[in-house]
C-alpha atoms as a PDB file:
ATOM      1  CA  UNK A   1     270.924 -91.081  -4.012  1.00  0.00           C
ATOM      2  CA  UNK A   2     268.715 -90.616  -7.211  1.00  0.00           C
ATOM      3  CA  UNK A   3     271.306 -90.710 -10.635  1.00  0.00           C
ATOM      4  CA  UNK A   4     269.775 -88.704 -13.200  1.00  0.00           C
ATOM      5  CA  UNK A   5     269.386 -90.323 -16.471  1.00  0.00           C
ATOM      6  CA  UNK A   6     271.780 -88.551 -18.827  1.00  0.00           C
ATOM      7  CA  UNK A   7     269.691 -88.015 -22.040  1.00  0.00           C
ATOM      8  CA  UNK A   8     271.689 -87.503 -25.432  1.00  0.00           C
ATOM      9  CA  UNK A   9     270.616 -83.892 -27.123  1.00  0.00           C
ATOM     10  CA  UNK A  10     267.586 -84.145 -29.539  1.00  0.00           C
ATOM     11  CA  UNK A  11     269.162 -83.282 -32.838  1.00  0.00           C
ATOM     12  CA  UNK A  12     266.920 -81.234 -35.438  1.00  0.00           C
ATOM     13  CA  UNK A  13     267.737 -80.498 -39.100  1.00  0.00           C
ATOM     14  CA  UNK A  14     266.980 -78.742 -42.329  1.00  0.00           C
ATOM     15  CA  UNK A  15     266.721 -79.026 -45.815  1.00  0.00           C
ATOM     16  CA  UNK A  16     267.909 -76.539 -48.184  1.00  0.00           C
ATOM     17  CA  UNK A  17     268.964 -75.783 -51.438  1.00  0.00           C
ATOM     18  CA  UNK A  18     271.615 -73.434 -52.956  1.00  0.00           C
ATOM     19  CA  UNK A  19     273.293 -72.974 -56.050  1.00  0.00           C
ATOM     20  CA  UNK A  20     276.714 -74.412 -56.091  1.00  0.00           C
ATOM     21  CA  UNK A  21     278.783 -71.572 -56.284  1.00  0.00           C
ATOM     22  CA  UNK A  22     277.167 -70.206 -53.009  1.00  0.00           C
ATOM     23  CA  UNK A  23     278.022 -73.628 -51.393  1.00  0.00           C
ATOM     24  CA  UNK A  24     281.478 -73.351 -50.210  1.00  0.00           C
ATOM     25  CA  UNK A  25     280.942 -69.192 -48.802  1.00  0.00           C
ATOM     26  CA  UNK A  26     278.173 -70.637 -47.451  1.00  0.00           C
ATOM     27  CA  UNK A  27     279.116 -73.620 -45.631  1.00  0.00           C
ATOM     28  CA  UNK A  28     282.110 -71.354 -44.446  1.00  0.00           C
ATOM     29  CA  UNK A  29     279.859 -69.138 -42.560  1.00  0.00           C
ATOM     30  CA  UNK A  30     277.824 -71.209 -41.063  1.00  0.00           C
ATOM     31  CA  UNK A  31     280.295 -73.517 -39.853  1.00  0.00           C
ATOM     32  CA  UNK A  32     281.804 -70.075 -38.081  1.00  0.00           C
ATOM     33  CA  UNK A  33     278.615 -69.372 -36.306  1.00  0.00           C
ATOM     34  CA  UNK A  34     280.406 -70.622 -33.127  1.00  0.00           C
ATOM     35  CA  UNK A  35     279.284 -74.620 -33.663  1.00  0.00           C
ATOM     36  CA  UNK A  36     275.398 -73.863 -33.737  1.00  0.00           C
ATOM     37  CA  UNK A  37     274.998 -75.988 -36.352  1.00  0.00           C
ATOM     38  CA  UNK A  38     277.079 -78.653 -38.825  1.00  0.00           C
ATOM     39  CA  UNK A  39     276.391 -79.176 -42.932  1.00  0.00           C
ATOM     40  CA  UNK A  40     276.297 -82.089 -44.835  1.00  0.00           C
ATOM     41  CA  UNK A  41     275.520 -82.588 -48.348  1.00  0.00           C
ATOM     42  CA  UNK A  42     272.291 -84.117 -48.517  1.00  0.00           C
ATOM     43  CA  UNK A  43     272.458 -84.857 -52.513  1.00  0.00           C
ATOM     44  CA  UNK A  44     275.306 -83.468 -54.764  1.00  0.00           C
ATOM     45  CA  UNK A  45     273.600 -83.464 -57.935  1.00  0.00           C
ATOM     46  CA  UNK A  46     270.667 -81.311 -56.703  1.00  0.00           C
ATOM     47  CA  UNK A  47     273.182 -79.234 -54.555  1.00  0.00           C
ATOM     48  CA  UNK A  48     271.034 -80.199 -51.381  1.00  0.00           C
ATOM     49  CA  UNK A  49     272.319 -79.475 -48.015  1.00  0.00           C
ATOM     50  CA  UNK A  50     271.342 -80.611 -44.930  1.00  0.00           C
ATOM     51  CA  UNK A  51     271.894 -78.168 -41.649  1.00  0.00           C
ATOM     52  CA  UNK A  52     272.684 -80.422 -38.082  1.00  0.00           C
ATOM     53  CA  UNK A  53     271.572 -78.305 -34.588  1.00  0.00           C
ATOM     54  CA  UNK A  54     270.720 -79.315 -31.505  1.00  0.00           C
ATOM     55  CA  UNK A  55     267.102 -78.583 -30.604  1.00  0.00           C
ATOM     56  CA  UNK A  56     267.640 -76.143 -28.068  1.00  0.00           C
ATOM     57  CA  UNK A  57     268.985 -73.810 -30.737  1.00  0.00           C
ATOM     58  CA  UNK A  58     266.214 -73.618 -32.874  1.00  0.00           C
ATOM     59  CA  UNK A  59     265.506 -70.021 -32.918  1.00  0.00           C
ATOM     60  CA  UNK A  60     269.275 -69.451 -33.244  1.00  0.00           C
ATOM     61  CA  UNK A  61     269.237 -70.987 -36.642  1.00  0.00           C
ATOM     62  CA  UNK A  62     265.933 -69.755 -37.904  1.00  0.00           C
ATOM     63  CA  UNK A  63     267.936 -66.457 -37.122  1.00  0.00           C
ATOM     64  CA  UNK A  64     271.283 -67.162 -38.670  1.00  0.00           C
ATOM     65  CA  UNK A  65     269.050 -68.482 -41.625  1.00  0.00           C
ATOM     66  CA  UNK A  66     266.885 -65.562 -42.265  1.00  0.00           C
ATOM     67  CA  UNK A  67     270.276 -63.682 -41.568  1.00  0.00           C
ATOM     68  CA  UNK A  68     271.914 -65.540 -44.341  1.00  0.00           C
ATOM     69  CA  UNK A  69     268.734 -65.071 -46.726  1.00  0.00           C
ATOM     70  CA  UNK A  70     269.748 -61.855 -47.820  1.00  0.00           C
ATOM     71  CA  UNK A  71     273.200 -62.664 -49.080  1.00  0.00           C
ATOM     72  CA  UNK A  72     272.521 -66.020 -50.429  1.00  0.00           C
ATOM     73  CA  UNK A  73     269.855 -68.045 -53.165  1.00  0.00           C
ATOM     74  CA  UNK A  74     268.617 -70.387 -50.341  1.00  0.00           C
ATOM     75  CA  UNK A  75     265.320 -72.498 -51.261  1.00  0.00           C
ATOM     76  CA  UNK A  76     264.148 -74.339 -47.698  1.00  0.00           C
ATOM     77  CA  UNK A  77     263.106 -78.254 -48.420  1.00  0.00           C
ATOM     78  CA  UNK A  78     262.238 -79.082 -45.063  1.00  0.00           C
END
């Protein structure tokens, strides 16, 4: 019998950067996007956010993201 090896997810991430009074809407709504993704402030003073997925979803964010461009002031860092 061959035991598969059980890999951990590849996590990817993103920069971004929004003006504070869109952070707490914003965090909000992603956070409700069914656990595709997790935020973490990055750097407080520069209201930088950094944006936790697993790998696979990818697209899913790049879609919730462009989604979420029209309501909010989001500048991507990386």
């Amino acid at each position: 019998m061959v035991l598969s090896e059980n890999k951990p997810p590849a996590i990817d991430s993103m920069l971004i950067a929004i003006p504070p009074e869109q952070i707490v809407l914003f965090k909000s709504i992603v956070e409700s996007y069914d656990n595709i993704a997790t935020l973490r402030t990055e750097d407080p003073a520069r209201h930088h956010l950094r944006i936790y997925f697993s790998a696979d979803s990818r697209d899913e964010v790049e879609a919730m993201m462009a989604s979420l461009a029209a309501q909010f002031t989001i500048e991507r860092l990386a």
